[in-house]
N, C-alpha and C. Protein backbone atom coordinates (compact mmCIF):
# COMPACT_ATOMS: atom_id res chain seq x y z
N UNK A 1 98.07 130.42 -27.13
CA UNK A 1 98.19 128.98 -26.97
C UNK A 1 96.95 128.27 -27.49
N UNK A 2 95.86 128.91 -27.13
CA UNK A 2 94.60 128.42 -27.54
C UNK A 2 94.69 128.33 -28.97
N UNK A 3 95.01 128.88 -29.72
CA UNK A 3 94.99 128.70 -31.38
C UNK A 3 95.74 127.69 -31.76
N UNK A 4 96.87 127.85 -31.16
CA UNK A 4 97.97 126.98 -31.57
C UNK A 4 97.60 125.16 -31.41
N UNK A 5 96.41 124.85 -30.58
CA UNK A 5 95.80 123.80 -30.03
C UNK A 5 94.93 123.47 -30.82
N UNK A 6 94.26 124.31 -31.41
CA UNK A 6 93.42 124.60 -32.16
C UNK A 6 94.23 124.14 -33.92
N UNK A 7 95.28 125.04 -34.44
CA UNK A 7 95.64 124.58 -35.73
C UNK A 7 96.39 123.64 -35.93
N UNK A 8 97.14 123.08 -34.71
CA UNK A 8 97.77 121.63 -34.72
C UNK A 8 97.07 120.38 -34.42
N UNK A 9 95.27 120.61 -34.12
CA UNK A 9 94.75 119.77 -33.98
C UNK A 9 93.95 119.95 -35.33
N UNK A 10 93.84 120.47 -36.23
CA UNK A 10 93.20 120.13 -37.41
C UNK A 10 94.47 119.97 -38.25
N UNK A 11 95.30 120.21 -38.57
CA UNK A 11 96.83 119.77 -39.46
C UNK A 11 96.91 118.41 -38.70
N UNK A 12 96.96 117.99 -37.51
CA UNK A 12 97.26 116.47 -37.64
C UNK A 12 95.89 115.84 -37.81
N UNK A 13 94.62 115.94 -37.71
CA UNK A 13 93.45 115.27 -38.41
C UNK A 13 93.20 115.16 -39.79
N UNK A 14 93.78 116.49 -40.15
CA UNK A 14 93.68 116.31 -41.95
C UNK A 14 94.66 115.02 -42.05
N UNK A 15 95.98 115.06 -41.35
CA UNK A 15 96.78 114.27 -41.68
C UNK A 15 96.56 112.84 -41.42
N UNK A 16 96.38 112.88 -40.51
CA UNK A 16 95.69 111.48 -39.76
C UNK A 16 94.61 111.59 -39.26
N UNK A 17 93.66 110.88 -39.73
CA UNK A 17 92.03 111.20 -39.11
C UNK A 17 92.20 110.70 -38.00
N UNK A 18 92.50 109.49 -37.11
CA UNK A 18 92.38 108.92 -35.78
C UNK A 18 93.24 109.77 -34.97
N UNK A 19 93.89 110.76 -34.90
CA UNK A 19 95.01 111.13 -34.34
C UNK A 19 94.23 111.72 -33.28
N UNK A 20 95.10 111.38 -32.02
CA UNK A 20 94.33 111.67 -31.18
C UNK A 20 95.12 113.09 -30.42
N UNK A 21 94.73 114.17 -29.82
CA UNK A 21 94.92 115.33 -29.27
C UNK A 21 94.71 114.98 -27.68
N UNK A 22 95.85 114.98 -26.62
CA UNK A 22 95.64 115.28 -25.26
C UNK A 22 96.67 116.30 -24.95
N UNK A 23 95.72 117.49 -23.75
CA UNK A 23 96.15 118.30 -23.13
C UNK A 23 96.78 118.19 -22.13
N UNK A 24 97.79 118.67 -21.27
CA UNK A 24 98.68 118.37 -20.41
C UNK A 24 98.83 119.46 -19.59
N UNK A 25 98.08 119.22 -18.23
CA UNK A 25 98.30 120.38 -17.35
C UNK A 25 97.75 121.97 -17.55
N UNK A 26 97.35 122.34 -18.61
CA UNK A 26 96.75 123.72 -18.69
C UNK A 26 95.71 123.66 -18.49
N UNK A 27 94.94 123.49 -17.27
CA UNK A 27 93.31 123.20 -17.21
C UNK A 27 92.83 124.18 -17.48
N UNK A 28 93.21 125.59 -17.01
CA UNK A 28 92.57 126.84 -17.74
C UNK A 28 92.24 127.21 -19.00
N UNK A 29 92.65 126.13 -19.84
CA UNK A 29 92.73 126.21 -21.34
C UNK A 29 91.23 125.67 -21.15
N UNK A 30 90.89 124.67 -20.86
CA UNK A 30 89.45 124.03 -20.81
C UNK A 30 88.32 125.34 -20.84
N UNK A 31 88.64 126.31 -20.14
CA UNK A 31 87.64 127.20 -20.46
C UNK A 31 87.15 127.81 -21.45
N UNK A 32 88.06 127.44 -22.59
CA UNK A 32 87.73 128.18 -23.93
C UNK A 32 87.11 126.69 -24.82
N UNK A 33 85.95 127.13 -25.22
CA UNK A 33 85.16 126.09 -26.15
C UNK A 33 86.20 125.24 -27.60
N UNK A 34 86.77 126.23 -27.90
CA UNK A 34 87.26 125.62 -29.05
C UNK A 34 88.66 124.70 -28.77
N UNK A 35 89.34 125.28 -27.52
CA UNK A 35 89.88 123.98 -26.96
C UNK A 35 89.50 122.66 -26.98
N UNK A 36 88.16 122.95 -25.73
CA UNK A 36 87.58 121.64 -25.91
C UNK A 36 87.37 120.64 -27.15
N UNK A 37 87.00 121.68 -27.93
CA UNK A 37 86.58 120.99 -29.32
C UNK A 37 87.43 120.56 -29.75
N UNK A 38 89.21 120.79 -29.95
CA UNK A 38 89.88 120.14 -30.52
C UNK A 38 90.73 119.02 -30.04
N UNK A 39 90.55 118.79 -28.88
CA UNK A 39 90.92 117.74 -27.96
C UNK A 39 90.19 116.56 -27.47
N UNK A 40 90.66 115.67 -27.51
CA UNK A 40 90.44 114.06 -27.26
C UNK A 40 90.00 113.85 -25.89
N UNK A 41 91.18 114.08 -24.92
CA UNK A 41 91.60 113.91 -23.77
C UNK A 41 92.35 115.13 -23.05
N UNK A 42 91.78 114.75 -21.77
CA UNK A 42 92.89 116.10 -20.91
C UNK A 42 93.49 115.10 -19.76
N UNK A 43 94.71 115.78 -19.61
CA UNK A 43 95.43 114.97 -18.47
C UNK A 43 96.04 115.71 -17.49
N UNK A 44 96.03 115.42 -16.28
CA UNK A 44 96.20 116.80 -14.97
C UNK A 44 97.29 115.71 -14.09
N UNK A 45 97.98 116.32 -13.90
CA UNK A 45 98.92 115.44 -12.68
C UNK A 45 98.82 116.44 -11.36
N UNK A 46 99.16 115.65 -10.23
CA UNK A 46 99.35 116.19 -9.02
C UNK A 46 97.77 117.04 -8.55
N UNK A 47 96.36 116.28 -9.08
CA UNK A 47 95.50 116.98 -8.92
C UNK A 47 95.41 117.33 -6.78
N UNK A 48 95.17 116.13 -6.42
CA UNK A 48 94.57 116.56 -5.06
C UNK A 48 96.01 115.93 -4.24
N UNK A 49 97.47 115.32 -4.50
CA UNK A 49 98.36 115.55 -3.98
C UNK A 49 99.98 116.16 -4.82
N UNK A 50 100.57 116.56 -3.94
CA UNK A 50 102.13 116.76 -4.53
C UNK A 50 102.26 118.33 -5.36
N UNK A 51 101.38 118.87 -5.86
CA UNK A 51 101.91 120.14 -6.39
C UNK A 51 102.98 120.89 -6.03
N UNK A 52 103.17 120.88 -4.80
CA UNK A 52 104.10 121.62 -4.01
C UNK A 52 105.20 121.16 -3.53
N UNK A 53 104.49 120.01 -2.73
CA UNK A 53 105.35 119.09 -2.17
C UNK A 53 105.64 117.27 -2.15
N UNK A 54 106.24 116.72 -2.90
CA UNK A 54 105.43 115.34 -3.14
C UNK A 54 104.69 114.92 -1.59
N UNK A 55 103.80 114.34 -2.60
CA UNK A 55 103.35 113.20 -1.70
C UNK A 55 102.16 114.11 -0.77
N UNK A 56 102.17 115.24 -0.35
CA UNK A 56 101.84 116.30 0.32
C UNK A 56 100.23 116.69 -0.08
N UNK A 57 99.26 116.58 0.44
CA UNK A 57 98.19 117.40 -0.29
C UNK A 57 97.94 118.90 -0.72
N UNK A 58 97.31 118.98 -1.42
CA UNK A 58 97.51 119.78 -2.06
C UNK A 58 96.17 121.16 -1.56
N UNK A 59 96.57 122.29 -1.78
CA UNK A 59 96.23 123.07 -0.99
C UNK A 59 94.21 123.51 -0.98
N UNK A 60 93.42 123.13 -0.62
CA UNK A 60 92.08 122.87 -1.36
C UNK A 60 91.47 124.13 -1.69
N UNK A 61 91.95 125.62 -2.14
CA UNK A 61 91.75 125.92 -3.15
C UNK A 61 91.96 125.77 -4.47
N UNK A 62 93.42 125.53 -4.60
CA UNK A 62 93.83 124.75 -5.72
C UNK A 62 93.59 123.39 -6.33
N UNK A 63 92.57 122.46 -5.65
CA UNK A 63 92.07 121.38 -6.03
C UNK A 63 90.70 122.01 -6.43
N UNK A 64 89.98 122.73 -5.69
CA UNK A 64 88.70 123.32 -5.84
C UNK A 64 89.06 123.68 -7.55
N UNK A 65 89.96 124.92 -7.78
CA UNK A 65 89.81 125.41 -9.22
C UNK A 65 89.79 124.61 -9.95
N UNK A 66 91.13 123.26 -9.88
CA UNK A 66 91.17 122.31 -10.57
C UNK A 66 90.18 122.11 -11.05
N UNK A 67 89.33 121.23 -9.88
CA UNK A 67 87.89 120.47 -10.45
C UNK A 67 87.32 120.94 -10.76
N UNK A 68 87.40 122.31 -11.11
CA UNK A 68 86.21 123.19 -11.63
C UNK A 68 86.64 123.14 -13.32
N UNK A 69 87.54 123.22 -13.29
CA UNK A 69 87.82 123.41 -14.86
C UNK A 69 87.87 122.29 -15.40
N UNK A 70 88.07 120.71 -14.67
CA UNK A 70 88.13 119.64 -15.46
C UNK A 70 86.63 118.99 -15.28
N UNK A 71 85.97 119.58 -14.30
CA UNK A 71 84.49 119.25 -14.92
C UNK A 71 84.18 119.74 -15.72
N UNK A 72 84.59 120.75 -16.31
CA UNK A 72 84.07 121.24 -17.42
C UNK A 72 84.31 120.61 -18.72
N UNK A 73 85.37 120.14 -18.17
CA UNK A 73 86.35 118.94 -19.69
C UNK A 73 85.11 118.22 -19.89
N UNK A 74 85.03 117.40 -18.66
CA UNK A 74 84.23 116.11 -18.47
C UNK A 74 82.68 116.17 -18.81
N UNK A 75 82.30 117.67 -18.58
CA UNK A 75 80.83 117.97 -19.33
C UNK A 75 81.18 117.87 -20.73
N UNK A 76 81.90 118.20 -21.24
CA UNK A 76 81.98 118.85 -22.70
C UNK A 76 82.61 117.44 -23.19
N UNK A 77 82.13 115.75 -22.88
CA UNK A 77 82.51 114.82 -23.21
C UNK A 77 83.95 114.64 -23.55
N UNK A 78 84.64 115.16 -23.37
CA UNK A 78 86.16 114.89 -22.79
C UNK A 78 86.51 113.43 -21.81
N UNK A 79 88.12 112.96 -21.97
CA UNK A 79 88.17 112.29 -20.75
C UNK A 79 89.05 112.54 -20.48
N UNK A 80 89.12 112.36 -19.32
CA UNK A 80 89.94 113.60 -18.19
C UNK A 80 90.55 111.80 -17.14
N UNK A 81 91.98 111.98 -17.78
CA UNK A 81 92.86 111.47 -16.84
C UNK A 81 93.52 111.79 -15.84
N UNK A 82 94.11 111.39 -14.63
CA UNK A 82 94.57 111.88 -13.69
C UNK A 82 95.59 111.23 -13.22
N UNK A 83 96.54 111.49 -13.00
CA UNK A 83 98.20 111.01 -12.66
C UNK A 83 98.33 111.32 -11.15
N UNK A 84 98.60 110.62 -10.11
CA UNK A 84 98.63 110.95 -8.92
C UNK A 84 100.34 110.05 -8.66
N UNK A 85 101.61 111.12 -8.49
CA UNK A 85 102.62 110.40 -7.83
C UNK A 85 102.61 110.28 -5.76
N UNK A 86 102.15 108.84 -6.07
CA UNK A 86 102.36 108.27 -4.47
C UNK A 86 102.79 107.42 -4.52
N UNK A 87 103.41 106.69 -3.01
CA UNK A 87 103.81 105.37 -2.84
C UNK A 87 103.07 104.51 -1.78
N UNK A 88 102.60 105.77 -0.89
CA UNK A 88 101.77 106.10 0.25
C UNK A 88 100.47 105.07 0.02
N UNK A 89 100.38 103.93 0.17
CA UNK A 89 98.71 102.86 -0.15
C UNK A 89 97.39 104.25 0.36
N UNK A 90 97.84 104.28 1.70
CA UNK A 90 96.08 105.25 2.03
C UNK A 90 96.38 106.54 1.19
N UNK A 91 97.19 106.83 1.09
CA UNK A 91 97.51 108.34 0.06
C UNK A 91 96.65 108.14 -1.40
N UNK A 92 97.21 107.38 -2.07
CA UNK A 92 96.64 106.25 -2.96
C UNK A 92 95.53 106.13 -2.97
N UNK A 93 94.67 105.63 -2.02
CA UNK A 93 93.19 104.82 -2.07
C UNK A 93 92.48 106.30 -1.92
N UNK A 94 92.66 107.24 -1.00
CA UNK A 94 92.34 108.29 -1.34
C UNK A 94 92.51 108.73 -2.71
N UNK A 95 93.86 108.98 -3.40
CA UNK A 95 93.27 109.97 -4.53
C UNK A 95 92.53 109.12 -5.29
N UNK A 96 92.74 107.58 -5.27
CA UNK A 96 91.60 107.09 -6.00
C UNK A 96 90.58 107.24 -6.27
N UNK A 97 89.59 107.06 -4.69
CA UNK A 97 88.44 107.38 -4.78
C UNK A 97 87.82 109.02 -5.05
N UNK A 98 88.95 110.18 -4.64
CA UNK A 98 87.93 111.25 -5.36
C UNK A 98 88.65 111.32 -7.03
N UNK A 99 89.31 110.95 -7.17
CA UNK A 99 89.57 110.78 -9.44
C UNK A 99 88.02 110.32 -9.45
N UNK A 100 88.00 109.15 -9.26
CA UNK A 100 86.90 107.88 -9.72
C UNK A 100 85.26 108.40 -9.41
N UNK A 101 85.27 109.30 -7.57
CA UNK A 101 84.34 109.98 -7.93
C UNK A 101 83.88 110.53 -8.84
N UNK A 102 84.25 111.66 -9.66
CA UNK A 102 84.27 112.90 -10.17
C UNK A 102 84.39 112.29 -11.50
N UNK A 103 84.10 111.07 -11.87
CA UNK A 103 84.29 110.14 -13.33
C UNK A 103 85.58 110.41 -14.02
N UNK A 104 86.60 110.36 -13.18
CA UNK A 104 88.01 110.66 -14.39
C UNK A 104 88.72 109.03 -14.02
N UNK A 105 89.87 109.18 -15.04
CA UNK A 105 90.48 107.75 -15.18
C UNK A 105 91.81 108.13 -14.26
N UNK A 106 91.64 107.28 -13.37
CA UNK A 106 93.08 107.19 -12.64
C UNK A 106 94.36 106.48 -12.87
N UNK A 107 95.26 107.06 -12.56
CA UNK A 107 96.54 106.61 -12.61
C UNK A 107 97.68 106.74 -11.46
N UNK A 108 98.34 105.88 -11.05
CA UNK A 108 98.78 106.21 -9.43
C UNK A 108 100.00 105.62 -10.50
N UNK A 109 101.74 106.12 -9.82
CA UNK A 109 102.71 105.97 -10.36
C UNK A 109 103.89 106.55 -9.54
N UNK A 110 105.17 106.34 -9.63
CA UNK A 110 106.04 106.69 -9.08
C UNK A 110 106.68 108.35 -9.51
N UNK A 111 106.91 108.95 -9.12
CA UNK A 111 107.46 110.23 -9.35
C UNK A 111 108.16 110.01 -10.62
N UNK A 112 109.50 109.34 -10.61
CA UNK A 112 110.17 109.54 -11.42
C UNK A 112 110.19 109.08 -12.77
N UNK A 113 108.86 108.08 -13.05
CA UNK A 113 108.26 107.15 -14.09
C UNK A 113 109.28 106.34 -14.89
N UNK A 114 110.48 105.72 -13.66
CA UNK A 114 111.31 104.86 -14.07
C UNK A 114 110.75 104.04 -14.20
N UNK A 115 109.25 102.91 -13.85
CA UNK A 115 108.53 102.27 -14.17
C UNK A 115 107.83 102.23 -14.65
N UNK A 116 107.04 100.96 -15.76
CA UNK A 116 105.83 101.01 -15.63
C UNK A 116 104.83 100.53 -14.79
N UNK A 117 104.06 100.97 -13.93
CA UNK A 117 103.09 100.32 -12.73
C UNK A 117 101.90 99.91 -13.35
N UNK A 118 101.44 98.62 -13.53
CA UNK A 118 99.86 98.81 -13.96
C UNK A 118 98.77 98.41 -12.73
N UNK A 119 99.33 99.04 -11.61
CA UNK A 119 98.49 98.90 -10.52
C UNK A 119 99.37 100.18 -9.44
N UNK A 120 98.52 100.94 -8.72
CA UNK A 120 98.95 101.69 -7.91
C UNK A 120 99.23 100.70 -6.18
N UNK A 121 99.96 101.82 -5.20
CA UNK A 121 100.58 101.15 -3.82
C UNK A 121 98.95 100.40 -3.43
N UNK A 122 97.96 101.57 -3.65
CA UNK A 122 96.88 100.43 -2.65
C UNK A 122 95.98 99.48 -3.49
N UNK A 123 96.45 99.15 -4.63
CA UNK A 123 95.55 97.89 -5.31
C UNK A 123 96.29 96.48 -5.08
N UNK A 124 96.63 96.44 -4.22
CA UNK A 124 97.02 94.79 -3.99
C UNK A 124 96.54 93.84 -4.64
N UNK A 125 95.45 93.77 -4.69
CA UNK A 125 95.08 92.55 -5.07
C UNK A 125 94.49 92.45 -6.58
N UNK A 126 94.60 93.50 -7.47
CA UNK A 126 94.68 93.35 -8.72
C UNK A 126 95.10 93.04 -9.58
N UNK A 127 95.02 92.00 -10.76
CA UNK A 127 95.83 91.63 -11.50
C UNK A 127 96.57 92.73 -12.75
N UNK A 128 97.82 92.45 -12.88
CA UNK A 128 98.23 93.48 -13.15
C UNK A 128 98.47 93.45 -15.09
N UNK A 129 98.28 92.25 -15.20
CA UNK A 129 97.96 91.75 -16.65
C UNK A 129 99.20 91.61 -17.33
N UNK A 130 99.86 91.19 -16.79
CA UNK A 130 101.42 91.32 -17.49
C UNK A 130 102.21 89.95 -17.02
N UNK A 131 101.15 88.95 -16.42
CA UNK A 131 101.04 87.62 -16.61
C UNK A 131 100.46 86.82 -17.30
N UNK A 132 101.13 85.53 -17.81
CA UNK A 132 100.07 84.93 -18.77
C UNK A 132 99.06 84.27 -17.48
N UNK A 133 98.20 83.03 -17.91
CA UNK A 133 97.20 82.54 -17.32
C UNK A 133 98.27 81.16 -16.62
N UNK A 134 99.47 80.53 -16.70
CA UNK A 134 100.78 80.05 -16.38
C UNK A 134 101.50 80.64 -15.43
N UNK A 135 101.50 81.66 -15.87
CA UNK A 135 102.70 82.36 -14.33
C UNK A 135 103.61 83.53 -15.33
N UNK A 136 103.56 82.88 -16.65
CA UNK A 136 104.64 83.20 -17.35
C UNK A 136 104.72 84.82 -17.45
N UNK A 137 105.68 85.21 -17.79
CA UNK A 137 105.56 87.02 -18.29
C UNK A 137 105.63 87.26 -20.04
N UNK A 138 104.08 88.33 -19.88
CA UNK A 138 103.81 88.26 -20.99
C UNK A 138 104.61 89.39 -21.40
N UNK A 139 104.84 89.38 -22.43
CA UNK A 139 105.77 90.22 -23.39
C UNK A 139 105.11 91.37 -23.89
N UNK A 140 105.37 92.27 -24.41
CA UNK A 140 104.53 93.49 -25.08
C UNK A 140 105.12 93.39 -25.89
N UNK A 141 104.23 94.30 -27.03
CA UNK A 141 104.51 94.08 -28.54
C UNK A 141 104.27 95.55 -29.62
């Protein structure tokens, strides 16, 4: 697998220089250098809830390894996103704050990603940017 990460990330750079490479869930891959090297971004879902069971935390050896291997992303100047499905606000504000600890980019979202959320259950009071400065709804493009 490691190669294969490896020669599809230089065939699409020859092809497209900006092209960007993110990893999905194989954090064990992070341990090999030339991974790192050919990747942009790493992205981990269900880090510290739901692996098992939604919504459920997750068992803290298996968060322990986690973070072990995506600090390693995050040393090796990587950015390391994190997908947390809750609906749960304190479930939420928790995985927030240890993503945000540990410098990764959070993302809180519904299981089934019939939506798009640009705010998780416990950010209330954030604007979610998908209003104009009117009220109006802004359009994407």
């Amino acid at each position: 697998m490691a190669s294969f990460i490896v020669k599809l990330s230089e065939h699409a750079r020859k092809t497209r220089p900006n092209f960007l490479v993110v990893l999905q869930n194989a954090e064990e891959l992070l341990r090999r250098q030339e991974v790192r090297a050919s990747i942009d971004a790493f992205a981990k879902e269900d880090l510290f809830f739901g692996a098992k069971t939604s919504e459920e935390p997750n068992p803290g050896d298996m968060v322990s390894y986690s973070l072990d291997q995506l600090r390693l992303g995050r040393r090796s100047g990587l950015k390391i996103l994190v997908l947390e499905y809750l609906s749960d606000a304190q479930k939420a504000a928790l995985a927030r704050k240890g993503i945000t600890k540990e410098g990764f980019l959070p993302h809180i979202a519904e299981r089934s990603l019939g939506t798009l959320a640009l705010k998780g259950p416990d950010e209330t009071d954030v604007q979610d940017g998908m209003t104009g400065e009117d009220g109006s709804e802004k359009r994407q493009q």
